[in-house]
C-alpha atoms as a PDB file:
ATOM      1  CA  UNK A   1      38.148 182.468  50.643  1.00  0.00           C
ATOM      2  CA  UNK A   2      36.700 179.207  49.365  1.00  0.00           C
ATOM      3  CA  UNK A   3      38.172 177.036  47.204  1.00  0.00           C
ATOM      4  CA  UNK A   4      36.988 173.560  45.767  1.00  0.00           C
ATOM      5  CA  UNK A   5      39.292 170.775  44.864  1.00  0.00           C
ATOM      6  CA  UNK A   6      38.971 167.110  43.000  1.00  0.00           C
ATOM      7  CA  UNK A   7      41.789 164.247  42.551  1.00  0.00           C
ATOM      8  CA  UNK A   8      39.834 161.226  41.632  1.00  0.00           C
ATOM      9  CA  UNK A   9      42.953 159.052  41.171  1.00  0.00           C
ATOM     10  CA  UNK A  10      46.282 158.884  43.068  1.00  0.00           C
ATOM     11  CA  UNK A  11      47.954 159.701  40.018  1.00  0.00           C
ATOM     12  CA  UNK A  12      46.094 162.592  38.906  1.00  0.00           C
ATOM     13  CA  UNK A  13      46.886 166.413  40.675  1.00  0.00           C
ATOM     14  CA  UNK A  14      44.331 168.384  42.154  1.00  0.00           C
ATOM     15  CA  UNK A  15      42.258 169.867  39.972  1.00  0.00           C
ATOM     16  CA  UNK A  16      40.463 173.345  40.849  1.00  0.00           C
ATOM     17  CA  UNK A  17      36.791 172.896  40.320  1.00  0.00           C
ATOM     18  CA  UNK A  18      34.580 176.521  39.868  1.00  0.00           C
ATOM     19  CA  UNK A  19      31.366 175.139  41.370  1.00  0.00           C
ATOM     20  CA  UNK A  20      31.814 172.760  44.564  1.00  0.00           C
ATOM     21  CA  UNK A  21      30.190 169.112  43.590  1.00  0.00           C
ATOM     22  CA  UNK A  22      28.086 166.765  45.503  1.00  0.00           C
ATOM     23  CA  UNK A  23      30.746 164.287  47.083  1.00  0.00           C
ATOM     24  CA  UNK A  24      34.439 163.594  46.234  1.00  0.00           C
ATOM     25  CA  UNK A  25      35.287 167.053  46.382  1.00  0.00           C
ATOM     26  CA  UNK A  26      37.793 168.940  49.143  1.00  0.00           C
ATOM     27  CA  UNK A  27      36.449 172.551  50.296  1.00  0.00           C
ATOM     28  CA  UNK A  28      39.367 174.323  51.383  1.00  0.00           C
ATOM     29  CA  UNK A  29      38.676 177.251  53.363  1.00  0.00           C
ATOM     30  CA  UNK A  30      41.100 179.875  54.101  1.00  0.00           C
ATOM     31  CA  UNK A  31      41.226 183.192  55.424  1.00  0.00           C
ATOM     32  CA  UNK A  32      37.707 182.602  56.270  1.00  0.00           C
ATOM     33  CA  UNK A  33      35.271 186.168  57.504  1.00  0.00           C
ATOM     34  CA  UNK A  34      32.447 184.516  59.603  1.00  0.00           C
ATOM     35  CA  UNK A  35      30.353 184.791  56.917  1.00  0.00           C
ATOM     36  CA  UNK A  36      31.851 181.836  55.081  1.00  0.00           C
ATOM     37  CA  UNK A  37      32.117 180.072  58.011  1.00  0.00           C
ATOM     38  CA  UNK A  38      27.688 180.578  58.249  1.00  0.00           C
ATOM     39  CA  UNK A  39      27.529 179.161  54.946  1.00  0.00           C
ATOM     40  CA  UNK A  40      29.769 176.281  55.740  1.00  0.00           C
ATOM     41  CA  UNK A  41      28.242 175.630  58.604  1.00  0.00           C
ATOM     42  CA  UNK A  42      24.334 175.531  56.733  1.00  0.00           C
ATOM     43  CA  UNK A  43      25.621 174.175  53.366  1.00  0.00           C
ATOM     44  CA  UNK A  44      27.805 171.374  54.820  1.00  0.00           C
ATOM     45  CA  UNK A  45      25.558 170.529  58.340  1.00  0.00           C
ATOM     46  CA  UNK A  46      28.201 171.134  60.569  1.00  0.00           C
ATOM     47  CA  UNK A  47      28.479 171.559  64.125  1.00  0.00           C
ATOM     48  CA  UNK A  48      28.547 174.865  65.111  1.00  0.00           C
ATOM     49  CA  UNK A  49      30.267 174.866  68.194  1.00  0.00           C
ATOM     50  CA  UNK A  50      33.314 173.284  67.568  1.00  0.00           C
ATOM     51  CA  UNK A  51      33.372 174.958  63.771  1.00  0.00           C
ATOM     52  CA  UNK A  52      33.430 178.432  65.437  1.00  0.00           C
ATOM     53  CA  UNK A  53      36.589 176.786  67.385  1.00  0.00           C
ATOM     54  CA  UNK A  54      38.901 177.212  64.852  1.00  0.00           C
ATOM     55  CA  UNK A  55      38.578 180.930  65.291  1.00  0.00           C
ATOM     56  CA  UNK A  56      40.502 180.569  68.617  1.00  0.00           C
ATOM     57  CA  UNK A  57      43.973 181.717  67.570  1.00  0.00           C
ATOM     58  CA  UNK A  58      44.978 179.679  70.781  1.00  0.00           C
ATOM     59  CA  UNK A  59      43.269 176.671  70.082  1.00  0.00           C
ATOM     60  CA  UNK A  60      45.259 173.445  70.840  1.00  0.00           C
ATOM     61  CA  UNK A  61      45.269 170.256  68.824  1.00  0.00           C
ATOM     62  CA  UNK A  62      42.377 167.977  69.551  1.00  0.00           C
ATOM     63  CA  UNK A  63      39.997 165.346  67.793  1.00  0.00           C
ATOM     64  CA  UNK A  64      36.001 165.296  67.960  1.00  0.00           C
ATOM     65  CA  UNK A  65      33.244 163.339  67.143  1.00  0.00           C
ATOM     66  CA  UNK A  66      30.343 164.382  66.029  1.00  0.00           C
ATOM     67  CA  UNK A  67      26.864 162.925  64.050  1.00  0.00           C
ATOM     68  CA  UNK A  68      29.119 160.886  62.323  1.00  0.00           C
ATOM     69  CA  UNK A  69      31.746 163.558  60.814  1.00  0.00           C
ATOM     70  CA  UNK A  70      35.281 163.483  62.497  1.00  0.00           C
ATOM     71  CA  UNK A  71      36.654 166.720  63.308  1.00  0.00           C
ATOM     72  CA  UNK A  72      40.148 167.406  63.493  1.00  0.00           C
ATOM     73  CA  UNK A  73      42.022 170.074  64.983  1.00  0.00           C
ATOM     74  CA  UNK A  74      45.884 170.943  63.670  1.00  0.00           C
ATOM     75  CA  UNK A  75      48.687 174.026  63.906  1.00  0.00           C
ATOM     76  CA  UNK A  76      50.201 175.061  60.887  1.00  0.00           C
ATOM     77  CA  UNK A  77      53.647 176.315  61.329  1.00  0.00           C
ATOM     78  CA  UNK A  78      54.781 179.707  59.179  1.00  0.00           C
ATOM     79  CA  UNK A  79      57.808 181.910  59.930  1.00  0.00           C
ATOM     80  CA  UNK A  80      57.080 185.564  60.750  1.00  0.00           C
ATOM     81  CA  UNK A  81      59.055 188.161  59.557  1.00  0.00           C
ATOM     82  CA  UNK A  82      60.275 188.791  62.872  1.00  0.00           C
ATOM     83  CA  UNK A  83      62.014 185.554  62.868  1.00  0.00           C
ATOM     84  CA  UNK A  84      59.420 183.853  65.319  1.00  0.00           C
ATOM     85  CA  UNK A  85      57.603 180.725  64.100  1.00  0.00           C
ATOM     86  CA  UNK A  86      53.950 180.730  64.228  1.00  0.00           C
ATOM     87  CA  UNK A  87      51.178 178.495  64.298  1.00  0.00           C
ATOM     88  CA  UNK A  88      47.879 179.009  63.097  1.00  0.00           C
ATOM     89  CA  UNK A  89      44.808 176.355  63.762  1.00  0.00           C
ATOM     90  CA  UNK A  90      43.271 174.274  60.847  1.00  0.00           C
ATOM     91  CA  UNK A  91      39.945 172.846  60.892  1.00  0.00           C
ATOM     92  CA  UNK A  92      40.040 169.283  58.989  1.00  0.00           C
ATOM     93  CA  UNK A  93      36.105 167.627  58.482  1.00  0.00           C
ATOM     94  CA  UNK A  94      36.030 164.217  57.584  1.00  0.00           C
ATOM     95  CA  UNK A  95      32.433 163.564  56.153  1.00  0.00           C
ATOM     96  CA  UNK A  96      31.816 160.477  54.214  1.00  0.00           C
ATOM     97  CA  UNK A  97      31.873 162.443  50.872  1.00  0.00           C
ATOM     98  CA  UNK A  98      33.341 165.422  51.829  1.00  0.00           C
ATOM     99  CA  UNK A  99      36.424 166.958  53.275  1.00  0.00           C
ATOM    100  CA  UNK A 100      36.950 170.308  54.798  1.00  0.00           C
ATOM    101  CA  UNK A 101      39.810 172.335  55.669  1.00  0.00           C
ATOM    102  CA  UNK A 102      39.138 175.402  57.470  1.00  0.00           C
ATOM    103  CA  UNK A 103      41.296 178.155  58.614  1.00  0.00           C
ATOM    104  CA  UNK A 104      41.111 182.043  59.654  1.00  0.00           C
ATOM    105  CA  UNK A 105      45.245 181.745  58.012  1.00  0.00           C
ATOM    106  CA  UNK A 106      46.734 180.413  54.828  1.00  0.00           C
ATOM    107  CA  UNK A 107      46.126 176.760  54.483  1.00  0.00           C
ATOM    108  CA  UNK A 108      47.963 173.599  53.162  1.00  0.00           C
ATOM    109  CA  UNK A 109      48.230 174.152  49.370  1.00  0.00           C
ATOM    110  CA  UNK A 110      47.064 170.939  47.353  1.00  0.00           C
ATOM    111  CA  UNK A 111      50.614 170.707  45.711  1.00  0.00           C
ATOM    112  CA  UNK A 112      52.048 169.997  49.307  1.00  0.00           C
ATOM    113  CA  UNK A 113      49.130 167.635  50.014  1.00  0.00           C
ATOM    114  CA  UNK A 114      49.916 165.756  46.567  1.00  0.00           C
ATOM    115  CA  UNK A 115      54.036 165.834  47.396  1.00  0.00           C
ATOM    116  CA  UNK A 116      53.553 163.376  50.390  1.00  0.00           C
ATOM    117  CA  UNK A 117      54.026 159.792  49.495  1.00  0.00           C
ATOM    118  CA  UNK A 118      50.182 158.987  50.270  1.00  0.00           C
ATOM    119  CA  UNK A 119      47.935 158.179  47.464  1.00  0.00           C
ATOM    120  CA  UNK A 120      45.068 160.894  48.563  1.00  0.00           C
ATOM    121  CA  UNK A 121      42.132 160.991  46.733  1.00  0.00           C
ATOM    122  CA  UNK A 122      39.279 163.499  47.196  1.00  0.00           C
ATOM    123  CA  UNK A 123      36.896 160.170  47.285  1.00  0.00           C
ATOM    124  CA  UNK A 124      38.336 158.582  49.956  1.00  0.00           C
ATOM    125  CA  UNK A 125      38.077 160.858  52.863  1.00  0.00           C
ATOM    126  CA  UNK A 126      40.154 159.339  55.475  1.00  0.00           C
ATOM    127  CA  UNK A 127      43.127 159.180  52.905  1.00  0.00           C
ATOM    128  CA  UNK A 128      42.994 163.323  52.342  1.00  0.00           C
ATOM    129  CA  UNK A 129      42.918 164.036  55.917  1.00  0.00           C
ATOM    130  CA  UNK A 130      46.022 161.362  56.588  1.00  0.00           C
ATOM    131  CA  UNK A 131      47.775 163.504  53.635  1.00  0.00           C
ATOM    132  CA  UNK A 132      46.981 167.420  54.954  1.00  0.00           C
ATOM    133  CA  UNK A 133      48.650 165.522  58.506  1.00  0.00           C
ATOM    134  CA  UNK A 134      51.346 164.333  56.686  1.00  0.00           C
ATOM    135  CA  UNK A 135      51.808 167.700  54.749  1.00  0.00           C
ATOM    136  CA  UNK A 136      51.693 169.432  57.913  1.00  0.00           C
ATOM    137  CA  UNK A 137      54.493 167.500  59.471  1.00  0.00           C
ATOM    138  CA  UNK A 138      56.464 168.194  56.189  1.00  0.00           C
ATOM    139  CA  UNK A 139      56.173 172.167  57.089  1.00  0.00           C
ATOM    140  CA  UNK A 140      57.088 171.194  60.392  1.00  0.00           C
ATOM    141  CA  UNK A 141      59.992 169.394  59.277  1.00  0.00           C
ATOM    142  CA  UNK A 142      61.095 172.224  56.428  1.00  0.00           C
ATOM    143  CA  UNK A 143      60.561 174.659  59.365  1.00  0.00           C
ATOM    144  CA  UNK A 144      62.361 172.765  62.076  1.00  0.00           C
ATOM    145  CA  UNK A 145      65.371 172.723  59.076  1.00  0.00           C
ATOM    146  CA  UNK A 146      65.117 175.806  58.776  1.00  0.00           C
ATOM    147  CA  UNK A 147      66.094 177.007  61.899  1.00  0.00           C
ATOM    148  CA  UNK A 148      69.024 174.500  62.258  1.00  0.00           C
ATOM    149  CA  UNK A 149      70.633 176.679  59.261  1.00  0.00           C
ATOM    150  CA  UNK A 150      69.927 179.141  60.996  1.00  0.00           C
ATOM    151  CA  UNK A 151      71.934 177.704  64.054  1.00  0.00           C
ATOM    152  CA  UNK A 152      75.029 176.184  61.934  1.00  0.00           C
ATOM    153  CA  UNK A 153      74.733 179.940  60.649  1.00  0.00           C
ATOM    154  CA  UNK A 154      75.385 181.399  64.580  1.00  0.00           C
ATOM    155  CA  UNK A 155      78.159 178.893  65.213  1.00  0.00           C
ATOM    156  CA  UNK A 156      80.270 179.574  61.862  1.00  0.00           C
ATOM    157  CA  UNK A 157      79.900 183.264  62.618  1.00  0.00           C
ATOM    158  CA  UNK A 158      81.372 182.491  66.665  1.00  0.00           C
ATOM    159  CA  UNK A 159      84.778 181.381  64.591  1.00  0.00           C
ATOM    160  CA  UNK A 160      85.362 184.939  63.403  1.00  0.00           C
ATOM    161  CA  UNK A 161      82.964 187.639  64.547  1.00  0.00           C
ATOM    162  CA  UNK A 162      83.330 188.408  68.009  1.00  0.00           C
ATOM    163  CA  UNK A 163      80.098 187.953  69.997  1.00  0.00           C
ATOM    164  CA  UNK A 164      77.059 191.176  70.230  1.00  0.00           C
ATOM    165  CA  UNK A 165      74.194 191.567  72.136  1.00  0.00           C
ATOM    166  CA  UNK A 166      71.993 190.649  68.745  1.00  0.00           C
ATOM    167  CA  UNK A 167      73.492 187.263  69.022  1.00  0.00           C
ATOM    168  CA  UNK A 168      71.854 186.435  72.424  1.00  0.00           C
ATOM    169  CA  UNK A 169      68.553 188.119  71.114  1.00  0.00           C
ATOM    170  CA  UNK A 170      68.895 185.896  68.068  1.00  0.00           C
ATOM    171  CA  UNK A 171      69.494 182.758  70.567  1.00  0.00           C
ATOM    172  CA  UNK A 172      66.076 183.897  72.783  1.00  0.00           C
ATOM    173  CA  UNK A 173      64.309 183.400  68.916  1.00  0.00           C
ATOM    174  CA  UNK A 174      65.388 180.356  68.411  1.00  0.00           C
ATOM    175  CA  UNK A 175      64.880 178.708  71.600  1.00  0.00           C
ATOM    176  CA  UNK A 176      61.267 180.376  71.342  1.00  0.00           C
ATOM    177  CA  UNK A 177      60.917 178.505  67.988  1.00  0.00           C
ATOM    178  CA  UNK A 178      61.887 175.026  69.376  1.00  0.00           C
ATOM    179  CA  UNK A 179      59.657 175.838  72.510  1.00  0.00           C
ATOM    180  CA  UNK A 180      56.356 176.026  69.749  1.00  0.00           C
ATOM    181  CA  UNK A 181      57.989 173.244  67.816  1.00  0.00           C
ATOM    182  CA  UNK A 182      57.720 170.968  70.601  1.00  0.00           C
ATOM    183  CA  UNK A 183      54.458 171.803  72.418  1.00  0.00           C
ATOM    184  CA  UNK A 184      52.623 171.986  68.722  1.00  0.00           C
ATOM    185  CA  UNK A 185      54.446 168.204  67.670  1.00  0.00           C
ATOM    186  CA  UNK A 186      53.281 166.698  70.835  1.00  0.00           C
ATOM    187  CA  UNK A 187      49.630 168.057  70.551  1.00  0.00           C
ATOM    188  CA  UNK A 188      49.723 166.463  67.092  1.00  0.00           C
ATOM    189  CA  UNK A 189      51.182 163.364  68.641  1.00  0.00           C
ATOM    190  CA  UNK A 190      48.028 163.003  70.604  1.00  0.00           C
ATOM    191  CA  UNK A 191      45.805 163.587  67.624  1.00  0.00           C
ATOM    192  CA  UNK A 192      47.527 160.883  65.502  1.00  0.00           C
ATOM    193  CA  UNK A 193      46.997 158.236  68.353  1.00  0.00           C
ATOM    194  CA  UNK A 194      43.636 159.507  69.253  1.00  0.00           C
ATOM    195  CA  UNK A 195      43.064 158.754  65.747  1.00  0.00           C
ATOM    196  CA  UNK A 196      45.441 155.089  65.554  1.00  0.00           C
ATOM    197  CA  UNK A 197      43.516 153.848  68.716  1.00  0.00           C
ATOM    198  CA  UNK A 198      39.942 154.679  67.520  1.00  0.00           C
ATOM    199  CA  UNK A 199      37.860 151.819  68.100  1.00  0.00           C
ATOM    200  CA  UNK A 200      34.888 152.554  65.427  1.00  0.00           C
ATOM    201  CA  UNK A 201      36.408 150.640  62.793  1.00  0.00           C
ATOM    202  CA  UNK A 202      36.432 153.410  60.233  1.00  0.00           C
ATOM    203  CA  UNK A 203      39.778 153.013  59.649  1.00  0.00           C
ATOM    204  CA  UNK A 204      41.349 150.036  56.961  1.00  0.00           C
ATOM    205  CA  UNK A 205      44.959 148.745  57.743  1.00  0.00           C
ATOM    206  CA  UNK A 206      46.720 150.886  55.316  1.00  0.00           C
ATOM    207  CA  UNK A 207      45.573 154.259  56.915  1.00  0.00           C
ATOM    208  CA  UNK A 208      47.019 152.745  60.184  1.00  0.00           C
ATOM    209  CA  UNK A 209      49.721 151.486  58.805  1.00  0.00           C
ATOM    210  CA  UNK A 210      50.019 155.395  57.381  1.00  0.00           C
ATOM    211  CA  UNK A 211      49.311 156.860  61.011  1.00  0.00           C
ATOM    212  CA  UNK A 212      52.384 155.018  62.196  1.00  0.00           C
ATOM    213  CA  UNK A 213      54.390 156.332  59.908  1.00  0.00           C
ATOM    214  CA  UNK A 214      53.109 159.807  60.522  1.00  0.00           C
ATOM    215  CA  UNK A 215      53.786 159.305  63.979  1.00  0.00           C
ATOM    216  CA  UNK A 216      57.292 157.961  63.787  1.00  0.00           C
ATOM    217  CA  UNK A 217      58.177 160.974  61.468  1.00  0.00           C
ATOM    218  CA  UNK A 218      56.858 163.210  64.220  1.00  0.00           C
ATOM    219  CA  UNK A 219      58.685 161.586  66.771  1.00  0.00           C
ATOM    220  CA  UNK A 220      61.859 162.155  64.623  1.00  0.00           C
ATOM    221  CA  UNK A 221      61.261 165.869  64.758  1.00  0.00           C
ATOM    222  CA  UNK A 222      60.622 165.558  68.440  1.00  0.00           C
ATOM    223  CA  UNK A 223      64.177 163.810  68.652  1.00  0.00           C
ATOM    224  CA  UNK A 224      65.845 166.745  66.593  1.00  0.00           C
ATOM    225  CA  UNK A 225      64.257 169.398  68.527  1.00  0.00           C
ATOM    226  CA  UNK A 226      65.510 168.223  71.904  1.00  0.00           C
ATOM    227  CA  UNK A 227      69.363 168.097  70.214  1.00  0.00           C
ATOM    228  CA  UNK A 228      69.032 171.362  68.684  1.00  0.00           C
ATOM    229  CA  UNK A 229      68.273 172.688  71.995  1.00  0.00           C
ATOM    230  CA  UNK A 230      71.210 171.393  73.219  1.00  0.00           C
ATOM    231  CA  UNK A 231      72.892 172.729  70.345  1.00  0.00           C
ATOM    232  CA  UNK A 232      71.934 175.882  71.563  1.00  0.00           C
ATOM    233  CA  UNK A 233      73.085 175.751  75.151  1.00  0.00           C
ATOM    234  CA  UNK A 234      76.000 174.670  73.630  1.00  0.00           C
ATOM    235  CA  UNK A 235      76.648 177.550  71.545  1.00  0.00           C
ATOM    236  CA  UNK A 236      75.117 180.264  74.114  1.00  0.00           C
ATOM    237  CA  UNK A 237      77.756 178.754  77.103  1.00  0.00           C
ATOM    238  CA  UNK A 238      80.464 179.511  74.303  1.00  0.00           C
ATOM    239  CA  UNK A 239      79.652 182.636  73.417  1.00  0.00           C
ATOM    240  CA  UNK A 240      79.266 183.834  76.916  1.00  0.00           C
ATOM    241  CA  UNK A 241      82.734 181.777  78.038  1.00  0.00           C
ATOM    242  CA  UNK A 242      84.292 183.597  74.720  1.00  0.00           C
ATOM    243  CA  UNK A 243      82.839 187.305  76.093  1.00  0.00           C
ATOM    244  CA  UNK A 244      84.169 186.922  79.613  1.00  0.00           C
ATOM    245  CA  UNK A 245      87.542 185.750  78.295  1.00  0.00           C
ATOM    246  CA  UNK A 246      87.432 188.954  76.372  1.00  0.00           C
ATOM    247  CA  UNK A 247      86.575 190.979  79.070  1.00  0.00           C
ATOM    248  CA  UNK A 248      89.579 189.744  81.478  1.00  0.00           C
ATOM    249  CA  UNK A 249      92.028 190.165  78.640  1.00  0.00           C
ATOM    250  CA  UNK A 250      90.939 194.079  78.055  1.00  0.00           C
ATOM    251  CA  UNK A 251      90.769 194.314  81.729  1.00  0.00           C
ATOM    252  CA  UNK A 252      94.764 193.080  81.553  1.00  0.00           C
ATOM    253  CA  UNK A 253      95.578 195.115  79.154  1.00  0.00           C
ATOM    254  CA  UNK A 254      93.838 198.141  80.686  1.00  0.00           C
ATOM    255  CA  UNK A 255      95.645 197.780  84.092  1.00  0.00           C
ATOM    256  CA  UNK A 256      98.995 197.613  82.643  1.00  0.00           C
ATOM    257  CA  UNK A 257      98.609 200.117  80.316  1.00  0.00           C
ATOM    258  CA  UNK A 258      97.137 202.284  83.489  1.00  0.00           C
ATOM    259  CA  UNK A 259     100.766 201.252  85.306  1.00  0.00           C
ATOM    260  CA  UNK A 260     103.297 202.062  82.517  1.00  0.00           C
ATOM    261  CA  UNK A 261     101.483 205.463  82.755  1.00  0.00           C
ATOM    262  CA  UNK A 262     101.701 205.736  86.026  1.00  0.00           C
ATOM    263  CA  UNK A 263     105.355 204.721  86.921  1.00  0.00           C
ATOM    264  CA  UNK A 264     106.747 207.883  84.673  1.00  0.00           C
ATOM    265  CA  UNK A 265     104.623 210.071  86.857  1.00  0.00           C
ATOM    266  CA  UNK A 266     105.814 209.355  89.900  1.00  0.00           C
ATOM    267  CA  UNK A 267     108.812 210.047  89.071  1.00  0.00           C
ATOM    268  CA  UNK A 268     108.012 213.314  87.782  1.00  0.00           C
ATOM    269  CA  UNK A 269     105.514 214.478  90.386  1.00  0.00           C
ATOM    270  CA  UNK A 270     109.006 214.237  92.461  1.00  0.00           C
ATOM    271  CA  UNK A 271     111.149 216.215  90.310  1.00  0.00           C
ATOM    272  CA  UNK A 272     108.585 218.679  89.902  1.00  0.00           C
ATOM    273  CA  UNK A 273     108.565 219.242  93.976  1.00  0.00           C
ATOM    274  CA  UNK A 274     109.410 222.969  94.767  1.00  0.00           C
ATOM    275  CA  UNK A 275     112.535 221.815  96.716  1.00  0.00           C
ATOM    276  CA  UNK A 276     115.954 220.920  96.603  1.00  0.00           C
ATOM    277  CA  UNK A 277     116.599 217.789  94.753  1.00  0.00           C
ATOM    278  CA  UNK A 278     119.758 215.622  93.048  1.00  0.00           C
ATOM    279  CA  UNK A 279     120.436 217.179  89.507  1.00  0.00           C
ATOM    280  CA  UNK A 280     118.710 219.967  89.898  1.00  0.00           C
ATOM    281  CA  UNK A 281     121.179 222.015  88.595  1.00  0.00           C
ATOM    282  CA  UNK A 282     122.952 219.667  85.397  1.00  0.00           C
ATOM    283  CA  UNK A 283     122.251 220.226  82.037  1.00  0.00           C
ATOM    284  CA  UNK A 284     121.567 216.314  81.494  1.00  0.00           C
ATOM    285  CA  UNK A 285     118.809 215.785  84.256  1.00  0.00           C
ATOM    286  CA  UNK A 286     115.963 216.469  81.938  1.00  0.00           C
ATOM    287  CA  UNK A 287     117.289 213.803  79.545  1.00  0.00           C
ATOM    288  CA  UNK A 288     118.514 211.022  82.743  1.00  0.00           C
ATOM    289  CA  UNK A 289     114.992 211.347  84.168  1.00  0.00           C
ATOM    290  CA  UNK A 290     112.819 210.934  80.743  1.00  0.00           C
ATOM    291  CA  UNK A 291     115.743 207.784  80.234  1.00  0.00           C
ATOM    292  CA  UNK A 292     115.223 206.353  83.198  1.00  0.00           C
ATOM    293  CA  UNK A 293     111.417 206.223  83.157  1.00  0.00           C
ATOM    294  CA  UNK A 294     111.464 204.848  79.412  1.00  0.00           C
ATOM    295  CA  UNK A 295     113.847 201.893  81.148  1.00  0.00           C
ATOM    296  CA  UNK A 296     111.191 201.241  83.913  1.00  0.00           C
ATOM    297  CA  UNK A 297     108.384 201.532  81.800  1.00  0.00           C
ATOM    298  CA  UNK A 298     110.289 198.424  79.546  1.00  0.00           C
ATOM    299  CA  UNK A 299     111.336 196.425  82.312  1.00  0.00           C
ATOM    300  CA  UNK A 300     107.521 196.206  83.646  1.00  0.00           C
ATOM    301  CA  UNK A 301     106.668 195.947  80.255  1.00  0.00           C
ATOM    302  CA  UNK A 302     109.023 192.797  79.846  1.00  0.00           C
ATOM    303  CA  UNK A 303     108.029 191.691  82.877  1.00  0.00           C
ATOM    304  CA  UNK A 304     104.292 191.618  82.428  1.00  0.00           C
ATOM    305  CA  UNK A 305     104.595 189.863  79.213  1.00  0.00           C
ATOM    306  CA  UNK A 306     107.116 187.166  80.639  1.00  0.00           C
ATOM    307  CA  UNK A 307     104.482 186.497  83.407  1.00  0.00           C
ATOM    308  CA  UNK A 308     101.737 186.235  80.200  1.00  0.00           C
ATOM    309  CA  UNK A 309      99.156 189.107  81.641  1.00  0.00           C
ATOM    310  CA  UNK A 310      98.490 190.172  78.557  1.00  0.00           C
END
């Protein structure tokens, strides 16, 4: 689906246009069939090749050069339903009048291009493509926050829940998530200072003065990332210390519950001999043999807790 956008101040919001105009405008593609993606292609001049790229569900962050356009490859983040964070490639085309966002997924929405603290325009070109980077660090970000609610969530539940299989499943997830975090962040990393070091002048001081930002904001993430992984290790080593402390203590309890039974029949097994034995023949032996196993069964019972088995 194609959609056309114009902000011709810093101050203004996007507004949707119904017919696409000649320069200043941002054509934001998403969802594209390969039939848009032909038109694009003939309507806008662009290379085919790397165009066709961006239908590559594994393709990695990059920057290219080509007759004068800059194209831009970036991951957007989105959370599956499954739990899993994944990224989809974006297709950014910096003409000098135009601006292109491509993508076979759901793109950047112009409200979260506008909410970044850059004053984008659709007339300057460079500007719009320094605020769909910054937006996508801010789903990054939103997404990276996401899942450290998600771990504060695991570690308030390890004060009172005792710990289930789902809980190490739900640990694999996360770790996943920081894994694609990290390797998508450090691809974009590359792109921002491909595009930083650039040596074709195109770019004024205040979009490199913009880059750095972008890039210390990413390197922020990068920062959190590595402690919530250790976060994680952290919790995971508890949780399995916390199961195998449970396990001895039922294991305890089990073999001294298995002894009191078993002291009471051993003493029965030998009054239940077919021979001659003390008592046989009193009235009280029943009672003196059911006493004295409820006094043994006691003693090793005081016994076991004195010595703190259980």
């Amino acid at each position: 689906m194609l959609a056309y956008y114009a902000k011709r101040s810093p101050g203004e919001e996007f507004e949707k246009l119904k017919a696409p105009l000649k320069e200043g405008v941002w054509v934001d593609g998403s969802n594209l069939s390969v039939e848009d993606i032909d038109e694009l292609i003939g309507t806008y001049d662009l290379a085919r090749n790397i165009v066709y790229d961006v239908r590559d569900h594994h393709e990695l962050p990059r920057v290219e050069i080509h007759d004068e356009a800059v194209y831009v490859f970036i991951r957007i983040p989105r959370l599956a339903k499954s739990g899993h964070v994944v990224s989809s490639p974006m297709l950014c085309v910096v003409k000098k009048d135009i601006f292109l966002s491509l993508t076979q997924f759901d793109s950047i929405s112009p409200e979260t291009v506008a909410a970044t603290t850059l004053p984008v325009t659709t007339r300057e070109t460079q500007e719009l493509l320094l605020g769909v980077i910054a937006a996508c660090v801010d789903e990054y970000q939103e997404s990276i926050y996401h899942t450290e609610r998600s771990i504060n969530d695991t570690a308030n539940r390890l004060r009172s829940h005792e710990v289930t299989n789902q809980d190490f499943i739900h640990f694999v997830v996360v770790e996943d998530n920081l894994t694609a975090y990290r390797m998508n962040l450090e691809g974009l990393i590359a792109v921002v200072k491909r595009l930083r070091d650039s040596q074709d002048g195109s770019l004024s001081s205040i979009n490199t003065e913009a880059l750095e930002d972008i890039l210390l904001q990413i390197q922020q993430l990068l920062v959190a990332v590595e402690s919530y992984g250790g976060r994680v290790k952290s919790i995971r080593g508890a949780y399995s210390t916390i199961a195998n402390n449970n396990l001895n203590k039922r294991m305890k309890i089990l073999t001294v519950i298995t002894v009191l039974i078993t002291l009471p029949n051993v003493i029965f097994g030998m009054y239940g001999m077919n021979v001659m034995l003390p008592f046989a023949q009193q009235p009280w032996a029943y009672g003196a043999i059911v006493g004295v196993s409820l006094v043994l069964i006691l003693f090793v019972f005081a016994i076991a807790r004195r010595l703190r088995i259980f």
